[in-house]
PDB file of N, CA and C in Angstrom:
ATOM      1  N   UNK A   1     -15.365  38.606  39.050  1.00  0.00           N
ATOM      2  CA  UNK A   1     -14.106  38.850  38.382  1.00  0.00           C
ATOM      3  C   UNK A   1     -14.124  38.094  37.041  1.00  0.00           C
ATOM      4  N   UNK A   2     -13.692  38.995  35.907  1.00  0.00           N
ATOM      5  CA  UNK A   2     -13.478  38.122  34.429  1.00  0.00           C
ATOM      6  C   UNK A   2     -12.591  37.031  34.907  1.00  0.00           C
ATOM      7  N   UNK A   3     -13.161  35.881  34.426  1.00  0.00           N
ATOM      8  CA  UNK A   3     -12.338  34.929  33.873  1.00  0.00           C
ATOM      9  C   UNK A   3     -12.178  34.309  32.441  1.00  0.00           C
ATOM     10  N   UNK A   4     -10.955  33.501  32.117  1.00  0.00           N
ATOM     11  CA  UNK A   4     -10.879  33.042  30.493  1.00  0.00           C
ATOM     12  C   UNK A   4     -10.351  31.623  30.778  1.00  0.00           C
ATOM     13  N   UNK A   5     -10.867  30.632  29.951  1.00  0.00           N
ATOM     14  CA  UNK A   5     -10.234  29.254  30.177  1.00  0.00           C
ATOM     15  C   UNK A   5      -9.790  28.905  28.885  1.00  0.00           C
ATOM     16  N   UNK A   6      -8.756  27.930  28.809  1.00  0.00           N
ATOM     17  CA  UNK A   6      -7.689  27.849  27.761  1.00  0.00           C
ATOM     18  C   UNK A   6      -7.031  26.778  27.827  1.00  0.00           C
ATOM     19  N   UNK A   7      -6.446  26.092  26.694  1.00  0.00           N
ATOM     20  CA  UNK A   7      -5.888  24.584  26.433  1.00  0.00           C
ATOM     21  C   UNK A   7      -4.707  25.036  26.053  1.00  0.00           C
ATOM     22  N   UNK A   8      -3.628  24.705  27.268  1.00  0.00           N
ATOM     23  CA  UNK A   8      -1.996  24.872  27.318  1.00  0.00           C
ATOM     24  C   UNK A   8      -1.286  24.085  25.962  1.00  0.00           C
ATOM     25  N   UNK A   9      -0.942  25.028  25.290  1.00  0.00           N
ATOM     26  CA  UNK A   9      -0.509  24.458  24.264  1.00  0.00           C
ATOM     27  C   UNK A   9       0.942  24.329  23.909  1.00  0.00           C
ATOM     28  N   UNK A  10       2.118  24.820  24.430  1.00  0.00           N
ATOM     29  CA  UNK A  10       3.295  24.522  24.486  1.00  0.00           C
ATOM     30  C   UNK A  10       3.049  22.962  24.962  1.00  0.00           C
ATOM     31  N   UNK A  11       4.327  22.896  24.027  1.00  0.00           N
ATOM     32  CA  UNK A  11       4.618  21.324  24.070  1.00  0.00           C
ATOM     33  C   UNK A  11       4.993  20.268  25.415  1.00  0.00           C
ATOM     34  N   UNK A  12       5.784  21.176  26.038  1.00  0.00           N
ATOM     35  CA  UNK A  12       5.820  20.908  27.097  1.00  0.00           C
ATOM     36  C   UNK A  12       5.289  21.247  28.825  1.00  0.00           C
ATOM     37  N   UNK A  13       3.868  21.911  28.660  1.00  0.00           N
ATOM     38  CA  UNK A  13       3.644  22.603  29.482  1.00  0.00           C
ATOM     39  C   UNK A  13       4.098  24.186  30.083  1.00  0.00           C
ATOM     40  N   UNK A  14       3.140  24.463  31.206  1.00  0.00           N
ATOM     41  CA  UNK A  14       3.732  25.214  31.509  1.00  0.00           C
ATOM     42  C   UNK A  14       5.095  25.300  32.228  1.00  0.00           C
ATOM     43  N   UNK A  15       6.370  24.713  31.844  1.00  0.00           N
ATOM     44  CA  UNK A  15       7.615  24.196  32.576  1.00  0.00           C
ATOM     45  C   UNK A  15       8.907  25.092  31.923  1.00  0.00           C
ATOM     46  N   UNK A  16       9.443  25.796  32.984  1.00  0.00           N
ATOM     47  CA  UNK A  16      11.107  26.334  32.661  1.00  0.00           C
ATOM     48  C   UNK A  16      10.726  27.361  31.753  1.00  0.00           C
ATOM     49  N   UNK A  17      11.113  27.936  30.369  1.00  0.00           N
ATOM     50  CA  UNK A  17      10.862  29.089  29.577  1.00  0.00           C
ATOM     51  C   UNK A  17       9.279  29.043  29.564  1.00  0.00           C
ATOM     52  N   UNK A  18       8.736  28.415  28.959  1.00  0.00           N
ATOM     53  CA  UNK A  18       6.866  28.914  28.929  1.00  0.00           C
ATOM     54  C   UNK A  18       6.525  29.531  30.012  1.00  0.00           C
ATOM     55  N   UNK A  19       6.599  29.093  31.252  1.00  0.00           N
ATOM     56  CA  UNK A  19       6.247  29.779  32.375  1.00  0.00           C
ATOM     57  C   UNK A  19       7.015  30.687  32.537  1.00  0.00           C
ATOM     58  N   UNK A  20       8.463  31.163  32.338  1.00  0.00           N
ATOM     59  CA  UNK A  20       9.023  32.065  32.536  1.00  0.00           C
ATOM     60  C   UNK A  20       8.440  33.144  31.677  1.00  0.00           C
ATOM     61  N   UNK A  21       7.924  33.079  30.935  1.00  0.00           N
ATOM     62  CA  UNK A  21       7.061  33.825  29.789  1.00  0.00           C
ATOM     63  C   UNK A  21       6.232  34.463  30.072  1.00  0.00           C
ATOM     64  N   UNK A  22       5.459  33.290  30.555  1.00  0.00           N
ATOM     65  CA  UNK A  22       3.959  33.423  30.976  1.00  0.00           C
ATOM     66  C   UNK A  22       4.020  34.512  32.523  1.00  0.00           C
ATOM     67  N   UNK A  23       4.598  34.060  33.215  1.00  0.00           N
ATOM     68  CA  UNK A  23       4.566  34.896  34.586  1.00  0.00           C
ATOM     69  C   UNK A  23       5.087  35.958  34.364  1.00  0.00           C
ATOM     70  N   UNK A  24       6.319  36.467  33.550  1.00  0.00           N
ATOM     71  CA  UNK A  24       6.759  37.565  33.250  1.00  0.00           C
ATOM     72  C   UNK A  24       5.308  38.741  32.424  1.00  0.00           C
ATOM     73  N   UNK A  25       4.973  38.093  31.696  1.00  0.00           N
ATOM     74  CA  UNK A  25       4.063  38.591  30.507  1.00  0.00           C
ATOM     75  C   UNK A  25       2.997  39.232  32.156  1.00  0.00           C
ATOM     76  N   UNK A  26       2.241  38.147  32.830  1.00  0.00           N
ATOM     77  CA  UNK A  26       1.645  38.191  34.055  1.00  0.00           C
ATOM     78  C   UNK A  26       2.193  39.687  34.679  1.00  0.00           C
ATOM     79  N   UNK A  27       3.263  39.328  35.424  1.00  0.00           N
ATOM     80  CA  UNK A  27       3.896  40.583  35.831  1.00  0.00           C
ATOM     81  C   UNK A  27       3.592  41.785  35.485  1.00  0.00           C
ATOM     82  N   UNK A  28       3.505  42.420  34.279  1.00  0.00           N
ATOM     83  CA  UNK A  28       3.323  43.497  33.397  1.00  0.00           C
ATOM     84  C   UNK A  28       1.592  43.968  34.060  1.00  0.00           C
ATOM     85  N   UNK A  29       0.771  43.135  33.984  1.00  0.00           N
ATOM     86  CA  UNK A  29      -0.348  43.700  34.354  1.00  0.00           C
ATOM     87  C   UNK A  29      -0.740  44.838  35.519  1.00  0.00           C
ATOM     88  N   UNK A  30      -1.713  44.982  35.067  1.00  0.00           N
ATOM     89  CA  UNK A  30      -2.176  46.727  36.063  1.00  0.00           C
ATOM     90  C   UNK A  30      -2.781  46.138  37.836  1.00  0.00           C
ATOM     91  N   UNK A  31      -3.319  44.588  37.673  1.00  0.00           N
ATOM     92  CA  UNK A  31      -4.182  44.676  38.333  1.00  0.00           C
ATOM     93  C   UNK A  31      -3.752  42.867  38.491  1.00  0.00           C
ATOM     94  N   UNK A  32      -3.985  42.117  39.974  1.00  0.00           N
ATOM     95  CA  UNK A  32      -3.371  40.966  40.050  1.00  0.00           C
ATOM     96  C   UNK A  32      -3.976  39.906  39.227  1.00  0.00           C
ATOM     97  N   UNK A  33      -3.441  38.915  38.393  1.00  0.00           N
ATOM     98  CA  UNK A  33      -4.155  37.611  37.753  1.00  0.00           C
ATOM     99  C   UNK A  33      -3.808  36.168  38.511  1.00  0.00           C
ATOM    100  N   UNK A  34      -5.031  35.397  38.164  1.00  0.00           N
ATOM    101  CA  UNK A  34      -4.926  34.550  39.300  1.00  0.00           C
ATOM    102  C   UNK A  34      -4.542  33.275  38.301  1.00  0.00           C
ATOM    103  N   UNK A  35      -3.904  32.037  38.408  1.00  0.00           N
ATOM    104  CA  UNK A  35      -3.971  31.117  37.632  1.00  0.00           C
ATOM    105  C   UNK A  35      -4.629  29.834  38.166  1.00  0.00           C
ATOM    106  N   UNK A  36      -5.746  28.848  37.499  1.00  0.00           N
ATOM    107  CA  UNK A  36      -6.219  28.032  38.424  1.00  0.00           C
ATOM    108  C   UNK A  36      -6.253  26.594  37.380  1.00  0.00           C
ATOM    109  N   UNK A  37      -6.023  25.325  38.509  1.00  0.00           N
ATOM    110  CA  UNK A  37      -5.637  24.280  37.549  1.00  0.00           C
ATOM    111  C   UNK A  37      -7.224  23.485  37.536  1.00  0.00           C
ATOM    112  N   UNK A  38      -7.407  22.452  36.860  1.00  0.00           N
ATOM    113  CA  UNK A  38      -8.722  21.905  36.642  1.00  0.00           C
ATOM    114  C   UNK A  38      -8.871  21.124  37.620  1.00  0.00           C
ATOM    115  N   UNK A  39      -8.073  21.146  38.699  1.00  0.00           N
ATOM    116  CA  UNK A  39      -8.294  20.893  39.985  1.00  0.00           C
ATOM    117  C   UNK A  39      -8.449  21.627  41.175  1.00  0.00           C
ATOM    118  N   UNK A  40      -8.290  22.569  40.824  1.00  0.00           N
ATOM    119  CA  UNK A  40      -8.947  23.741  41.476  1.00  0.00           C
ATOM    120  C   UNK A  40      -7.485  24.529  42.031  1.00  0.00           C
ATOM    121  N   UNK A  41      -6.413  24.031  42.091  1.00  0.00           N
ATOM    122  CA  UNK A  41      -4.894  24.579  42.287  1.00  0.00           C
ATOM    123  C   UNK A  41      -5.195  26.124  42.084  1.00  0.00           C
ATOM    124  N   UNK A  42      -5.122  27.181  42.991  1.00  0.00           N
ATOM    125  CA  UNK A  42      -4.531  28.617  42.154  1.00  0.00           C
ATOM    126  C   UNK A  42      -3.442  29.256  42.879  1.00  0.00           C
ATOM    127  N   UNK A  43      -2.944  30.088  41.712  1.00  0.00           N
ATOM    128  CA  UNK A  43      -1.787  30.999  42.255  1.00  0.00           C
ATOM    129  C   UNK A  43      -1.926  32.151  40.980  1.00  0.00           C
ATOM    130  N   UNK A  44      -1.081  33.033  42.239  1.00  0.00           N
ATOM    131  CA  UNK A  44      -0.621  34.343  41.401  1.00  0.00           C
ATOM    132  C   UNK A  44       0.026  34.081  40.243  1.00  0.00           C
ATOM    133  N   UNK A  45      -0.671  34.400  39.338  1.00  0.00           N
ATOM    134  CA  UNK A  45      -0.021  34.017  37.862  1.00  0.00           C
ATOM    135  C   UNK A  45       1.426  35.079  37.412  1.00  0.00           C
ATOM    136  N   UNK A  46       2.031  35.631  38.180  1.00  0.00           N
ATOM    137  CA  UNK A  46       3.064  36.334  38.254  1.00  0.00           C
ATOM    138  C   UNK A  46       4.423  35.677  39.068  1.00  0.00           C
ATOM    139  N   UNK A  47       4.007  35.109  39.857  1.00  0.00           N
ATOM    140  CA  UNK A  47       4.963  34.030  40.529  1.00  0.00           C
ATOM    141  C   UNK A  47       5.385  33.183  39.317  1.00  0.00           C
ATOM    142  N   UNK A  48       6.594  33.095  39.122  1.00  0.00           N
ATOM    143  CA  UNK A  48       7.546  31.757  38.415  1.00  0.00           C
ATOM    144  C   UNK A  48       7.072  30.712  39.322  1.00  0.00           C
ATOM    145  N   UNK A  49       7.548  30.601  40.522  1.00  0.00           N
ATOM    146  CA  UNK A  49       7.536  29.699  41.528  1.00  0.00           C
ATOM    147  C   UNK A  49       6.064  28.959  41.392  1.00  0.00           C
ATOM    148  N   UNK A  50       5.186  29.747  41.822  1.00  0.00           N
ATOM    149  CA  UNK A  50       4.021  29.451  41.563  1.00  0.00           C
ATOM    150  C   UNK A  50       3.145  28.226  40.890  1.00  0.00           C
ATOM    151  N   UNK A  51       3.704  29.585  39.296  1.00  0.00           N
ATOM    152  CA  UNK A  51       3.122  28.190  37.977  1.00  0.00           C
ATOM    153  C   UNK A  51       3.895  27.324  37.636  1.00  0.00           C
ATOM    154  N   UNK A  52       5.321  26.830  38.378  1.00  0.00           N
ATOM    155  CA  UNK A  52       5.917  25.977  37.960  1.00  0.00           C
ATOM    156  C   UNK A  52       5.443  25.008  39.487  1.00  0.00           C
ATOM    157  N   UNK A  53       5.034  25.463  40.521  1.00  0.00           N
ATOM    158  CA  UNK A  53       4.586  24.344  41.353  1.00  0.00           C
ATOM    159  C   UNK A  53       3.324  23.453  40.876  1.00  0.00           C
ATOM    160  N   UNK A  54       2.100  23.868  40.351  1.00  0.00           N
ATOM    161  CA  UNK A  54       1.086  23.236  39.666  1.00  0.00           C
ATOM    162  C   UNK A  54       1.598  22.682  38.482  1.00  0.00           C
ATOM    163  N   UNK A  55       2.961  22.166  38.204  1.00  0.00           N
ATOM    164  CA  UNK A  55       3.124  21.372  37.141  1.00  0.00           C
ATOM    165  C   UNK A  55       2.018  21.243  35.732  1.00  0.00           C
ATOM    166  N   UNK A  56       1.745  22.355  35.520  1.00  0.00           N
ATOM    167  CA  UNK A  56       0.693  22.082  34.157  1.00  0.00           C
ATOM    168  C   UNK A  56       1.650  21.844  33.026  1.00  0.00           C
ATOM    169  N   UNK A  57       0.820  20.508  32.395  1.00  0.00           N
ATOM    170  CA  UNK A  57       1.224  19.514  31.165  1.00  0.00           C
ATOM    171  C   UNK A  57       0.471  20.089  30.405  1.00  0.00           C
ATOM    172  N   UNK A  58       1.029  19.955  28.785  1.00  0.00           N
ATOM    173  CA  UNK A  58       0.729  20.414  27.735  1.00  0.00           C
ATOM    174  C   UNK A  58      -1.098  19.407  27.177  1.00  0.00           C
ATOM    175  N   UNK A  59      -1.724  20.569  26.681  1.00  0.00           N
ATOM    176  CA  UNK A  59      -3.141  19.572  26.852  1.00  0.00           C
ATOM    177  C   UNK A  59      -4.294  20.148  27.847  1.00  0.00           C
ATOM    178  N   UNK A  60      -3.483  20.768  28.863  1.00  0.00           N
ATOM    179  CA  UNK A  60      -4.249  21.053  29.917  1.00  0.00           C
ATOM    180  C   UNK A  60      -5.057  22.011  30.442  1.00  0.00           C
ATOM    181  N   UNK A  61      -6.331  21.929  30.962  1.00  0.00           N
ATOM    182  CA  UNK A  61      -7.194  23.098  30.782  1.00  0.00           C
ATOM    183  C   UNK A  61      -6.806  23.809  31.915  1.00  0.00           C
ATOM    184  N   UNK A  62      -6.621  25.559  31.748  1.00  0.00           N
ATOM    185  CA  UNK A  62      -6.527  26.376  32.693  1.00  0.00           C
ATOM    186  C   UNK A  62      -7.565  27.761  33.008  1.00  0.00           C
ATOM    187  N   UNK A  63      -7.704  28.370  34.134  1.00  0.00           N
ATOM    188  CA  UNK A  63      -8.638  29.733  34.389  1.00  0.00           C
ATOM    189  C   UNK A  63      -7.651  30.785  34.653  1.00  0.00           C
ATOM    190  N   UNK A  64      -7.680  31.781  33.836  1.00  0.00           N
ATOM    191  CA  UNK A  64      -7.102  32.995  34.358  1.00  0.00           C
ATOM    192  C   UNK A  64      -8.053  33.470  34.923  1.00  0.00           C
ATOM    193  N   UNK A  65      -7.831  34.711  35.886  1.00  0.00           N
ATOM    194  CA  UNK A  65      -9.125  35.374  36.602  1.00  0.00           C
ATOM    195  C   UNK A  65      -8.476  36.939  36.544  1.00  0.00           C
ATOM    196  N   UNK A  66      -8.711  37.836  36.259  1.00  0.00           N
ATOM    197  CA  UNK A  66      -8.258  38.957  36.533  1.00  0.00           C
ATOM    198  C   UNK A  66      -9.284  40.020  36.586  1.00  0.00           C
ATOM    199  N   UNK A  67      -9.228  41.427  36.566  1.00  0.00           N
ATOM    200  CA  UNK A  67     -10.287  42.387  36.340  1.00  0.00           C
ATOM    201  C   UNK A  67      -9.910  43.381  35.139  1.00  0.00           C
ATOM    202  N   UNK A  68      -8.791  42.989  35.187  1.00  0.00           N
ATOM    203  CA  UNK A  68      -7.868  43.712  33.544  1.00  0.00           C
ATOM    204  C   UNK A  68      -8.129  42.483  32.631  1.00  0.00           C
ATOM    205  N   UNK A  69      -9.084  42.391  31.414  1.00  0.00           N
ATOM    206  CA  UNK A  69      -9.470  42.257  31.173  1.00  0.00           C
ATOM    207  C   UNK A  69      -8.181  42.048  29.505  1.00  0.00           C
ATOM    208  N   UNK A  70      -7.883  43.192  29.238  1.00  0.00           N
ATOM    209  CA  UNK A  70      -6.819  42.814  28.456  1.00  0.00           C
ATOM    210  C   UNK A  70      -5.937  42.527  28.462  1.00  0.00           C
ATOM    211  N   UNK A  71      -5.022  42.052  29.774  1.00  0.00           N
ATOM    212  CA  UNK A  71      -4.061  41.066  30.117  1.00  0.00           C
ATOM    213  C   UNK A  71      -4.859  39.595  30.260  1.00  0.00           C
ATOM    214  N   UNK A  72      -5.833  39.999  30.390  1.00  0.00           N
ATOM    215  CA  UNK A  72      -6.436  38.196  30.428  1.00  0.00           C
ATOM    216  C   UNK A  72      -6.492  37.960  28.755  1.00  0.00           C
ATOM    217  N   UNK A  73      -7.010  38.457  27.990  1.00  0.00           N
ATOM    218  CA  UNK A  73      -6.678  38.173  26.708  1.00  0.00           C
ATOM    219  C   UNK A  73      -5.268  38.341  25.660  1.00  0.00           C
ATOM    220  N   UNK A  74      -4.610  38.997  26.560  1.00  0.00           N
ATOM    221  CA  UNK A  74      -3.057  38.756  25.936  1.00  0.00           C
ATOM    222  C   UNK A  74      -2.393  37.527  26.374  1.00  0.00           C
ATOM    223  N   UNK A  75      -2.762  37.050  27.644  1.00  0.00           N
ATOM    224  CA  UNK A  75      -2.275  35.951  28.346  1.00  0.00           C
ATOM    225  C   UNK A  75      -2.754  34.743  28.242  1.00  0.00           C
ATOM    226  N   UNK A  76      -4.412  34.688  27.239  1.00  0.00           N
ATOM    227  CA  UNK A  76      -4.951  33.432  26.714  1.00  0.00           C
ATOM    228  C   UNK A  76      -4.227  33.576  25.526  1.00  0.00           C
ATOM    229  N   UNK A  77      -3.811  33.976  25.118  1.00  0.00           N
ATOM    230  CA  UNK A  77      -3.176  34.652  23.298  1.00  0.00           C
ATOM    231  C   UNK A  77      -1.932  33.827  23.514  1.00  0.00           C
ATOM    232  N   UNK A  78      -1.029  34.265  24.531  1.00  0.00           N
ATOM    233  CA  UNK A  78       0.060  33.689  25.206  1.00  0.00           C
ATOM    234  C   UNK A  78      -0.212  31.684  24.961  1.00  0.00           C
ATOM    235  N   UNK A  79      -0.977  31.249  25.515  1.00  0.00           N
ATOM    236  CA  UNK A  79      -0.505  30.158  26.350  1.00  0.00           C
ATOM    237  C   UNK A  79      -1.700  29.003  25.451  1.00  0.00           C
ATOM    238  N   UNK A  80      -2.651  30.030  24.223  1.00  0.00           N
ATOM    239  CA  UNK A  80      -2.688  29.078  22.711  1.00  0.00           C
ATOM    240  C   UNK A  80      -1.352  28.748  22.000  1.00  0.00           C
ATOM    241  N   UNK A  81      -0.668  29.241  22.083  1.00  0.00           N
ATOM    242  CA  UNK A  81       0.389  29.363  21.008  1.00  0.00           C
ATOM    243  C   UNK A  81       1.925  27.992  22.087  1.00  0.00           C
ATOM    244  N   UNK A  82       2.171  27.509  21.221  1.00  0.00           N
ATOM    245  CA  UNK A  82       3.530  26.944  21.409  1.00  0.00           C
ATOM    246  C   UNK A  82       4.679  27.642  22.012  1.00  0.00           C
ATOM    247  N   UNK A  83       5.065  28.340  23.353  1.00  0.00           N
ATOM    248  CA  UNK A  83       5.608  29.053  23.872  1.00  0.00           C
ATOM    249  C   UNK A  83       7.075  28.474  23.607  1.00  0.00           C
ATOM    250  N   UNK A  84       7.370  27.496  23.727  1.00  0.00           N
ATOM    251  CA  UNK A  84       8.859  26.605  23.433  1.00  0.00           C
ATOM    252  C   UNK A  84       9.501  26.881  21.992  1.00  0.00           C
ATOM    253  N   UNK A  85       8.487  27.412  20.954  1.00  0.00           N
ATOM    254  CA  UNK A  85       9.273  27.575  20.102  1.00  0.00           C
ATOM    255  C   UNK A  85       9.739  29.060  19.771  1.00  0.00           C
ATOM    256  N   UNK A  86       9.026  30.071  20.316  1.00  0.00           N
ATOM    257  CA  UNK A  86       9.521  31.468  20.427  1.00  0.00           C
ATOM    258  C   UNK A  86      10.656  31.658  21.034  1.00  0.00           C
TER     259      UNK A  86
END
């Protein structure tokens, strides 16, 4: 399965709107994406619940995994960028 790894760049993590973002954006996909922490943590990257249980802090390295291939690159696109200020 493609994967993409990426340095969480909202300021405050993935926490409250970023993740609401992020899992929504998730949602949209054709095909399920997985989210995994540098501790090996994963979840359905479509769950709110989910990516707000792995508490990811801003800084922090993450794996998407999917087989849609261009939701994995809309969703690294996503979560370079400062999500808190959109």
């Amino acid at each position: 399965m493609p994967e993409r790894t990426v340095v969480v760049a909202s300021s405050v993590g993935l926490h409250a709107r970023p993740a609401a973002l992020f899992s929504q954006a998730a949602a949209q996909a054709t095909l399920p994406v997985t989210l995994t922490t540098a501790s090996g943590r994963t979840v359905n990257a479509a769950s709110i619940l989910g990516v707000l249980s792995l508490g990811i802090d801003h800084g922090e390295r993450v794996t998407l995994a999917s087989d849609d291939t261009a939701t994995l690159d809309a969703l690294v696109e996503m979560l370079e960028r400062d999500l808190d200020l959109e």
